[in-house]
PDB file of N, CA and C in Angstrom:
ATOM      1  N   UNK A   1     153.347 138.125 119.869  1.00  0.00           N
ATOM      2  CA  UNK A   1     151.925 138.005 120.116  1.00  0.00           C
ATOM      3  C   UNK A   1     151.454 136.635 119.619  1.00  0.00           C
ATOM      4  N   UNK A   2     150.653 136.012 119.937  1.00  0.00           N
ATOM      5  CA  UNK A   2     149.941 134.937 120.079  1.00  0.00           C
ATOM      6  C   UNK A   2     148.680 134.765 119.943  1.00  0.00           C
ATOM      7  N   UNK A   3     148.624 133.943 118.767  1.00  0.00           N
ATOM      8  CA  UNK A   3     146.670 134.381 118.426  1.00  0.00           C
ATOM      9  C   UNK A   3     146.456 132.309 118.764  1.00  0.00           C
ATOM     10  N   UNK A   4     145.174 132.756 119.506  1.00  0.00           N
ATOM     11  CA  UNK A   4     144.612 131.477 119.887  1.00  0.00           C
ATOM     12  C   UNK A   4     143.293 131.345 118.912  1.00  0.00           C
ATOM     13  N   UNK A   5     143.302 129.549 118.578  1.00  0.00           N
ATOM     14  CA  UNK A   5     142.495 129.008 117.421  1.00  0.00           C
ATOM     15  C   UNK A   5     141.254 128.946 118.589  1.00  0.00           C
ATOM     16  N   UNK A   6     141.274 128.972 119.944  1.00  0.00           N
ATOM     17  CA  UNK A   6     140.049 128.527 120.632  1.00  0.00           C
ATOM     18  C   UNK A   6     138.879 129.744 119.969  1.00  0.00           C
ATOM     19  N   UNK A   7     138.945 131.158 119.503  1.00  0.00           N
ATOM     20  CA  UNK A   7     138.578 131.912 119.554  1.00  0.00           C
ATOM     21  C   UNK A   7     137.495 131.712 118.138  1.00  0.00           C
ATOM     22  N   UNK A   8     138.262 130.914 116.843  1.00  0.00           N
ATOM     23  CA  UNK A   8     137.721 130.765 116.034  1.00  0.00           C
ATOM     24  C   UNK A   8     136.546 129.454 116.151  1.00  0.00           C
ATOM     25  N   UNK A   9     136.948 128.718 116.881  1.00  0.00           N
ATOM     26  CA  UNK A   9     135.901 127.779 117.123  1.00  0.00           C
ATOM     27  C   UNK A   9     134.469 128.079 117.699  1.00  0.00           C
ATOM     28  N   UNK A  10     135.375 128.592 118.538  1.00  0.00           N
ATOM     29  CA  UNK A  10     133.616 129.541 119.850  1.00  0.00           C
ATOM     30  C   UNK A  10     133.062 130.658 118.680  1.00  0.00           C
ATOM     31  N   UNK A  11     133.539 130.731 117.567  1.00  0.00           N
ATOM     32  CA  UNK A  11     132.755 131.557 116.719  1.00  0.00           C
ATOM     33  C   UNK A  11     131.601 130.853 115.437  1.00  0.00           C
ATOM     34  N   UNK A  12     132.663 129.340 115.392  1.00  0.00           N
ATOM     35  CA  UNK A  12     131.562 129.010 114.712  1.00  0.00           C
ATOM     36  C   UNK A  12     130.890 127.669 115.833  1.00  0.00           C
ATOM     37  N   UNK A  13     130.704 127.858 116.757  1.00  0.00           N
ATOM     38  CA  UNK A  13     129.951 126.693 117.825  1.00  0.00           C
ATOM     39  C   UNK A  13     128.373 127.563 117.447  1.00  0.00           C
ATOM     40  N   UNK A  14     127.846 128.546 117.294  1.00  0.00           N
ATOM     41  CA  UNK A  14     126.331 128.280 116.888  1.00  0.00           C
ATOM     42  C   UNK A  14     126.122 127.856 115.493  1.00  0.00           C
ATOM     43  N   UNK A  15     126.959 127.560 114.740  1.00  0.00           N
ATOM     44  CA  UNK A  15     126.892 127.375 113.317  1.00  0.00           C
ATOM     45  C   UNK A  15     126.873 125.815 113.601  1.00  0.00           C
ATOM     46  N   UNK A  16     127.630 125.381 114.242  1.00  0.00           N
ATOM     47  CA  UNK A  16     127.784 123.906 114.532  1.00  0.00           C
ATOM     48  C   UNK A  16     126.563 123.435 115.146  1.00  0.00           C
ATOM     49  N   UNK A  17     125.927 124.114 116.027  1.00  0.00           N
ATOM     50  CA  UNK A  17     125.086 123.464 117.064  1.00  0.00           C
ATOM     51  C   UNK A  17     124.063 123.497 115.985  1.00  0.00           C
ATOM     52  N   UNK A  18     124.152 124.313 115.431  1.00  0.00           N
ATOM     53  CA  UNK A  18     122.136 124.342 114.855  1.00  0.00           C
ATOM     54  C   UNK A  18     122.505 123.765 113.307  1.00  0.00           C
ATOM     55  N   UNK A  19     124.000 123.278 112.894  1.00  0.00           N
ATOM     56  CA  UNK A  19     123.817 121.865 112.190  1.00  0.00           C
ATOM     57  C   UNK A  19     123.388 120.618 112.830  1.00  0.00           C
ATOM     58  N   UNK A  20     123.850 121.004 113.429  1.00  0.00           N
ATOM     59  CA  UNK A  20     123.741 119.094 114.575  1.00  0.00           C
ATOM     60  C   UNK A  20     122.457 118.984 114.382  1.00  0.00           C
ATOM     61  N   UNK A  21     121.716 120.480 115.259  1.00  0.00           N
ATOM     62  CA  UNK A  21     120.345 120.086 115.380  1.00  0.00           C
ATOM     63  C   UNK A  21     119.338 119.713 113.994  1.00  0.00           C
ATOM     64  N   UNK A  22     119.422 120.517 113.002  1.00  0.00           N
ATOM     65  CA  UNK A  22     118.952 120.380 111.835  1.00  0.00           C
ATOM     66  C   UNK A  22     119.304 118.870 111.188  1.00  0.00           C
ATOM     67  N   UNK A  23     120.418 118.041 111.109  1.00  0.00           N
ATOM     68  CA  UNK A  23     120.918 116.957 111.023  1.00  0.00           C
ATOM     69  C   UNK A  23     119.636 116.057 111.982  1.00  0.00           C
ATOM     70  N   UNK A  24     119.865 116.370 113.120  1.00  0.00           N
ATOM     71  CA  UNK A  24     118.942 115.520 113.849  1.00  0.00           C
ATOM     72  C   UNK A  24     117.367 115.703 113.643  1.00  0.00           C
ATOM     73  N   UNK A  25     116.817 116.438 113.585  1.00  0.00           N
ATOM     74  CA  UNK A  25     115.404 116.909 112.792  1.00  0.00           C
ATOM     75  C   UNK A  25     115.403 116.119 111.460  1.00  0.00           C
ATOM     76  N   UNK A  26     115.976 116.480 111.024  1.00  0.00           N
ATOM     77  CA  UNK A  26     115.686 115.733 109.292  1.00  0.00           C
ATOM     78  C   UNK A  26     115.779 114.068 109.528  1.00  0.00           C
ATOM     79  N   UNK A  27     117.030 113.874 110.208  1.00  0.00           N
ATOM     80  CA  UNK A  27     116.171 112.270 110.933  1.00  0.00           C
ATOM     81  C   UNK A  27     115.265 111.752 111.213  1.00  0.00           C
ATOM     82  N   UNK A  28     114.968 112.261 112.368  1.00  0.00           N
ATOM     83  CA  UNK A  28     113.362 112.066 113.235  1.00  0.00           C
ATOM     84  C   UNK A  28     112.119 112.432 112.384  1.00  0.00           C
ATOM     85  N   UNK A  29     112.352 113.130 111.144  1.00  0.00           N
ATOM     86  CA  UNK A  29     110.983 113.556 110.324  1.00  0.00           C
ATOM     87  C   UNK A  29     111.232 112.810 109.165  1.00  0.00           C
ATOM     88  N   UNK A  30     112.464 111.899 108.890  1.00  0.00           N
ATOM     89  CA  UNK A  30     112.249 111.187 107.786  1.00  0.00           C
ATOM     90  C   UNK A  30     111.663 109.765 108.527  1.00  0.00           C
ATOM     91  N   UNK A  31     112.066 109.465 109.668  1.00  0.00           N
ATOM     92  CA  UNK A  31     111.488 108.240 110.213  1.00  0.00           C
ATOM     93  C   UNK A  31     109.909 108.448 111.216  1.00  0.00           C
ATOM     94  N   UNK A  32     109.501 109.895 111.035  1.00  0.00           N
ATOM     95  CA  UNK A  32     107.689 109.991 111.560  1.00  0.00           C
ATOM     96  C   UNK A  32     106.922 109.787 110.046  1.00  0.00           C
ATOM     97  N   UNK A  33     107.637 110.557 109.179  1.00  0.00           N
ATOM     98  CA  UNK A  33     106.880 110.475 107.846  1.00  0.00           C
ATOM     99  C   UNK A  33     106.676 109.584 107.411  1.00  0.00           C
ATOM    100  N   UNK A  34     107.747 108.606 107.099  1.00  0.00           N
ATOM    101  CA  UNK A  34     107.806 106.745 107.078  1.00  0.00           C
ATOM    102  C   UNK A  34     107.097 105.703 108.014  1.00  0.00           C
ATOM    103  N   UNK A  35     106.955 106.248 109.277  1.00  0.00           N
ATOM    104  CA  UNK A  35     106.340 105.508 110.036  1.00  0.00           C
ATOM    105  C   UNK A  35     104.925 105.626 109.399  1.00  0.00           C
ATOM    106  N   UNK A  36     104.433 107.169 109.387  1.00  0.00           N
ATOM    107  CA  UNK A  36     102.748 107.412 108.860  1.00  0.00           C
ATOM    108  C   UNK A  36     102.620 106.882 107.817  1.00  0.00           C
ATOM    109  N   UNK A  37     103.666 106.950 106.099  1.00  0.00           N
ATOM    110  CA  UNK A  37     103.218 106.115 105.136  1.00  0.00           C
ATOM    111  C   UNK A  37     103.498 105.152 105.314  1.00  0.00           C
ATOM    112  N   UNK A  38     103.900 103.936 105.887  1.00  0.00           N
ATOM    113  CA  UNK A  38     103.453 102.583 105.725  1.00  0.00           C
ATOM    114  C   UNK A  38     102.621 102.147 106.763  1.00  0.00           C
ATOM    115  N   UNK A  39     102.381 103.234 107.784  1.00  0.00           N
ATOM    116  CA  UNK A  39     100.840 102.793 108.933  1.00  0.00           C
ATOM    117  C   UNK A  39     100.243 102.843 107.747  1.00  0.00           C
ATOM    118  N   UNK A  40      99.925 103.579 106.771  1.00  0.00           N
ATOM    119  CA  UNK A  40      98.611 103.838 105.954  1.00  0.00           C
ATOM    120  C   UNK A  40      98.685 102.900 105.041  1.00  0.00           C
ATOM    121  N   UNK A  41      99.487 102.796 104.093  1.00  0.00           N
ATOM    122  CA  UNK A  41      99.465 101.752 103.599  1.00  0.00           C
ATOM    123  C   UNK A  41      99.328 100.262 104.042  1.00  0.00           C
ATOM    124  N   UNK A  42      99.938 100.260 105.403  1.00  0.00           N
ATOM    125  CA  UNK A  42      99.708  98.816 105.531  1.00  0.00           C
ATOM    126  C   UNK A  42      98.274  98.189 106.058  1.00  0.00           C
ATOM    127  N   UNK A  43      97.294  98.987 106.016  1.00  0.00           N
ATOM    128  CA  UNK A  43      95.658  98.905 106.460  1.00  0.00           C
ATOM    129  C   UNK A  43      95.287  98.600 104.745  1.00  0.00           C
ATOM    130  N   UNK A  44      95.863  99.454 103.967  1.00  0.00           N
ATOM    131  CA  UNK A  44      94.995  99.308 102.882  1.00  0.00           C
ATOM    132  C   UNK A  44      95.627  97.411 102.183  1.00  0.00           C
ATOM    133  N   UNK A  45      97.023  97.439 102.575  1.00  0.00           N
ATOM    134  CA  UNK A  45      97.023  95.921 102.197  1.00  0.00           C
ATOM    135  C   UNK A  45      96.853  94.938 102.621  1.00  0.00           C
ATOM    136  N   UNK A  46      96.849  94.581 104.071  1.00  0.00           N
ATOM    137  CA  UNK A  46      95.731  94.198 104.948  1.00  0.00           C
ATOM    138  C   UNK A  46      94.253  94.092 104.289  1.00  0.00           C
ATOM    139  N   UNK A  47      93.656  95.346 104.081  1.00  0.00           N
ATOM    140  CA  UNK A  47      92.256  94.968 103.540  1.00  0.00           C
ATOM    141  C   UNK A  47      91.760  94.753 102.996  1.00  0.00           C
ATOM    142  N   UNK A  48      93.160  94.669 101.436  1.00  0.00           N
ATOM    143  CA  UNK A  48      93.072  94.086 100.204  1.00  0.00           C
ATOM    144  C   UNK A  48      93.867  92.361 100.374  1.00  0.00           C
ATOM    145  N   UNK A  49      94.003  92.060 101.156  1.00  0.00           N
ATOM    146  CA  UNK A  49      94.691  90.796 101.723  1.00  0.00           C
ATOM    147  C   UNK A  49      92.918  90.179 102.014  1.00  0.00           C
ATOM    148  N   UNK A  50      92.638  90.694 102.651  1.00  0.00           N
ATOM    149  CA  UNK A  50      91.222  89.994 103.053  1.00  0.00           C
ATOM    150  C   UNK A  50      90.452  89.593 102.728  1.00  0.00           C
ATOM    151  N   UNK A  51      90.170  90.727 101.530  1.00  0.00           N
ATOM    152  CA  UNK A  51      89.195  90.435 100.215  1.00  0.00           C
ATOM    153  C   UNK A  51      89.507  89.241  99.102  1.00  0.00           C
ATOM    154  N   UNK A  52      90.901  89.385  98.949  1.00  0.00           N
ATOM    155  CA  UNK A  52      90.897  88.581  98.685  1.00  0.00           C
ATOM    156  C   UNK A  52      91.112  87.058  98.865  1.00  0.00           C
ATOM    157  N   UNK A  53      91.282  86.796 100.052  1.00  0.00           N
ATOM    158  CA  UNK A  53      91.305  85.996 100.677  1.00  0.00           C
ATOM    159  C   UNK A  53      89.438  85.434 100.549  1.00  0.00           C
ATOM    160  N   UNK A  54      88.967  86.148 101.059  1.00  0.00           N
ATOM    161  CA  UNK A  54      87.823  85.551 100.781  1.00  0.00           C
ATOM    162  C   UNK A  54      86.502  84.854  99.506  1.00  0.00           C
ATOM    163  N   UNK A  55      87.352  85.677  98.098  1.00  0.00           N
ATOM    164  CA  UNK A  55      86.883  85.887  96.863  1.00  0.00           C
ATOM    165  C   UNK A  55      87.789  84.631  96.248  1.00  0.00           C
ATOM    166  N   UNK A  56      88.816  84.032  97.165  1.00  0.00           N
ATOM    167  CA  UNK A  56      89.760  83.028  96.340  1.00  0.00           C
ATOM    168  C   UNK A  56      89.405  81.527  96.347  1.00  0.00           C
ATOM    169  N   UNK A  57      88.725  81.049  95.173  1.00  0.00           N
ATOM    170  CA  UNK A  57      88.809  79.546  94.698  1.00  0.00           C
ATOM    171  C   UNK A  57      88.981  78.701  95.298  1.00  0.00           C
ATOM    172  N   UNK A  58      91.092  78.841  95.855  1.00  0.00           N
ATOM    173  CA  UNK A  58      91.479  78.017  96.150  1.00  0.00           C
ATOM    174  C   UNK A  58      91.625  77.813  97.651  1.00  0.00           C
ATOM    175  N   UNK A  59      91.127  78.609  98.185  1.00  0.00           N
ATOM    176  CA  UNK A  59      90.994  78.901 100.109  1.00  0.00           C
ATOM    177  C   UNK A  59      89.530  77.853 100.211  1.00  0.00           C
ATOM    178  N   UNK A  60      88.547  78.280  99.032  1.00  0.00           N
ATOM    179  CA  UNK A  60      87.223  77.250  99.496  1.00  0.00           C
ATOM    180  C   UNK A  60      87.247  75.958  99.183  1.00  0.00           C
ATOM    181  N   UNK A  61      87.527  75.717  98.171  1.00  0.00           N
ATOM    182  CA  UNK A  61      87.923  74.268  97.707  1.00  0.00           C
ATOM    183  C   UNK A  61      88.981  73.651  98.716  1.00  0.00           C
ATOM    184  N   UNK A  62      89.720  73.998  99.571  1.00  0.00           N
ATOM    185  CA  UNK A  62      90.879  73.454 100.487  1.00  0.00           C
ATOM    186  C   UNK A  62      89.675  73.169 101.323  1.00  0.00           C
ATOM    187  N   UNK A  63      89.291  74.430 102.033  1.00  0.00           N
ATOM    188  CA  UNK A  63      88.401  74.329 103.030  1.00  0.00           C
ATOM    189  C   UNK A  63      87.401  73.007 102.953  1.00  0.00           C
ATOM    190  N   UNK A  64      86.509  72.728 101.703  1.00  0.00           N
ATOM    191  CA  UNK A  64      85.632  72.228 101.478  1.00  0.00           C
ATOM    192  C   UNK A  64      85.998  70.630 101.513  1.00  0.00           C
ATOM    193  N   UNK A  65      87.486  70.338 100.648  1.00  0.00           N
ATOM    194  CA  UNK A  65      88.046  69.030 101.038  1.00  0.00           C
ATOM    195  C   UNK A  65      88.289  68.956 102.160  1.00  0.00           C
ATOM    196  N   UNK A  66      88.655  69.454 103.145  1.00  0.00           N
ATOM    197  CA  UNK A  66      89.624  69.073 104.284  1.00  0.00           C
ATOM    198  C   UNK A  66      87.461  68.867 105.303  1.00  0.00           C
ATOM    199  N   UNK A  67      86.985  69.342 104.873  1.00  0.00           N
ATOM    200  CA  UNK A  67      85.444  69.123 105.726  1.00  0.00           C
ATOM    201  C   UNK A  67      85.082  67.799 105.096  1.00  0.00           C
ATOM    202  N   UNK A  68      85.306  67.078 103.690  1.00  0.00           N
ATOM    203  CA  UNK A  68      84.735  66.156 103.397  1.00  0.00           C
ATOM    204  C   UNK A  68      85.618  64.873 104.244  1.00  0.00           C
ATOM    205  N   UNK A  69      86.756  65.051 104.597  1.00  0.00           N
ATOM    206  CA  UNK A  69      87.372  64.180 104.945  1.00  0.00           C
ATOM    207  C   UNK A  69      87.085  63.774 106.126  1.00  0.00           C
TER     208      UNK A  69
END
């Protein structure tokens, strides 16, 4: 008698498939979650980029020489 290994495989192929899939999920939700925290963050440093950009010394004084010239 003759025992075939195909039999043990086709037993664990839903164990396999819904690793794969779970493997692939945890991907795609570590790179949506990452995408959303640094969309968010990157507005808030952006708008702290601005402020200070505008509150800075040395941006008006450039500005102000480069007009006297």
């Amino acid at each position: 008698m003759r025992f075939k290994s195909a039999t043990a495989v086709g037993a664990l192929h839903p164990i396999l498939f819904f690793a794969g899939v779970y493997v692939v999920v945890l991907l795609f939700s570590i790179f949506i979650c990452s995408t959303i925290f640094y969309s968010c963050n990157a507005t808030k440093t952006a708008i702290v980029k601005k402020s200070e950009q505008k509150a800075s010394p040395v941006t008006n004084t450039t500005a102000s020489l480069a007009d006297v010239k």
